[in-house]
Protein backbone atom coordinates (compact mmCIF):
# COMPACT_ATOMS: atom_id res chain seq x y z
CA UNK A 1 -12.26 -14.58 -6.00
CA UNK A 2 -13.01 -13.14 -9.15
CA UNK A 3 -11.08 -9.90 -9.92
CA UNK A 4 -12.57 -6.83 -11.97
CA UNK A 5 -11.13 -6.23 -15.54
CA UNK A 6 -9.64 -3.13 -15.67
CA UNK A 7 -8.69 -2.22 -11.99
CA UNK A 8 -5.22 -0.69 -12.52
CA UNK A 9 -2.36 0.79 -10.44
CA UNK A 10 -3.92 4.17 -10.26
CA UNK A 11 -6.47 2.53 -8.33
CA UNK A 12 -4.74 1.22 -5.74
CA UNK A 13 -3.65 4.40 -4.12
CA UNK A 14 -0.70 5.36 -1.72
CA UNK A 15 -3.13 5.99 0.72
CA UNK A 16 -3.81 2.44 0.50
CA UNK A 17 -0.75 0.80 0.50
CA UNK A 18 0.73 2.34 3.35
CA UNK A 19 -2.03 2.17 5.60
CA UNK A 20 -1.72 -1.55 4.68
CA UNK A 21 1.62 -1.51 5.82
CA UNK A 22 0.79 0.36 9.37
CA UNK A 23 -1.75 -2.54 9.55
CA UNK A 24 0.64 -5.08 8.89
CA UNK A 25 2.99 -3.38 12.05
CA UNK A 26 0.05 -3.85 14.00
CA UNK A 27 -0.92 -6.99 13.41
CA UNK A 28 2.60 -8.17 14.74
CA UNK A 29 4.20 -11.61 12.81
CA UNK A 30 1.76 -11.38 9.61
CA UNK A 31 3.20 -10.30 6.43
CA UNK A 32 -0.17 -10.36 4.66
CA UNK A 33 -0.01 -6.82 2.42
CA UNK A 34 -0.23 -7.96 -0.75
CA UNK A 35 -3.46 -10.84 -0.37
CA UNK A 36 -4.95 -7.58 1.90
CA UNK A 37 -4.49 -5.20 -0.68
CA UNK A 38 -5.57 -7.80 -3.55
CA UNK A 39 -8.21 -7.98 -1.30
CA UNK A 40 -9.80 -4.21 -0.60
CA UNK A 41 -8.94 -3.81 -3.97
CA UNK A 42 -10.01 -6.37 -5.93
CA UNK A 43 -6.83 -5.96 -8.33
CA UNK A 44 -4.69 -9.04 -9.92
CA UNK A 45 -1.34 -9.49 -7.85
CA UNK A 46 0.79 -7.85 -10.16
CA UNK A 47 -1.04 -4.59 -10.09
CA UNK A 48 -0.42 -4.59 -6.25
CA UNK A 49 3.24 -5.00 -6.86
CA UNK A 50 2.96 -2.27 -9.25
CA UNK A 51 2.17 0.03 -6.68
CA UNK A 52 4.14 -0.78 -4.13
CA UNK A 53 6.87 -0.58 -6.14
CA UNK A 54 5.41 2.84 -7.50
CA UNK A 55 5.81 4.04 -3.91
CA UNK A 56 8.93 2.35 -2.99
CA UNK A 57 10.40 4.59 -5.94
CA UNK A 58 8.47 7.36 -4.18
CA UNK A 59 10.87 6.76 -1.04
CA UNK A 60 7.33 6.06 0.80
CA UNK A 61 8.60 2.67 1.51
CA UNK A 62 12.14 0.84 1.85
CA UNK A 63 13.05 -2.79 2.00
CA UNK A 64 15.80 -5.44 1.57
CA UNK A 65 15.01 -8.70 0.18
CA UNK A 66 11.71 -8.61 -0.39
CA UNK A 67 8.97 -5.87 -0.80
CA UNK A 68 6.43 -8.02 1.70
CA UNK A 69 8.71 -6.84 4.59
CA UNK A 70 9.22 -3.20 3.06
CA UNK A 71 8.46 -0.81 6.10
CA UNK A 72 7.30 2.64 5.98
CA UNK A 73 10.24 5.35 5.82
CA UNK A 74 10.16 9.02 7.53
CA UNK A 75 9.18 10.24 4.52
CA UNK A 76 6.56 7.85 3.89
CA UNK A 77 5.02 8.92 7.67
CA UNK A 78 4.77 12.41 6.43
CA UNK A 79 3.13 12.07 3.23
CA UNK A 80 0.34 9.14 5.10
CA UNK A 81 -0.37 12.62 7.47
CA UNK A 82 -1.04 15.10 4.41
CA UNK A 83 -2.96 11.99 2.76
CA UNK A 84 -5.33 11.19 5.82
CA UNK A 85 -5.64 15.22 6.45
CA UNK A 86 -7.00 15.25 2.67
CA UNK A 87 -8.60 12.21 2.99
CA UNK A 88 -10.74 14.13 6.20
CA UNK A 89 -11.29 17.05 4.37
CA UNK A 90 -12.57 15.65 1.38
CA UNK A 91 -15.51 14.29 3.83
């Protein structure tokens, strides 16, 4: 897949990255965030860790070995709310 010059980490939003992660929790025994988000995206892999690192240092997400299996902390749950309540009233 080809990616677009120029996509950066502004691009791919919080919004994004944790509603990857809810669908990752869904899906159960994937761990398929990053290749999804590369995906809907169409930014290079680094740019997706970018901004999940971006929102790890947000407290949005937490993990232990590896950001892959990162899961979304209480704080993260609040702010994917306020984003999706924006997100409707933007519409």
């Amino acid at each position: 897949m080809t990616r677009i010059k120029g996509i950066q980490r502004k691009h791919v939003t919080t919004l994004m990255v944790l509603t990857a992660y809810l669908w990752r929790d869904a899906d159960k025994g994937t761990n398929q965030v990053v290749p999804y988000l590369m995906q809907q995206t169409n930014a290079c892999e680094n740019v997706v860790y970018s901004a999940l690192y971006r929102d790890c240092s947000y407290g949005y997400l937490d993990y232990g070995v590896s950001i892959r299996a990162a899961w979304i902390t209480e704080e993260g749950y609040q702010q994917l709310k306020i984003l999706r309540i924006q997100e409707a009233l933007n519409c």
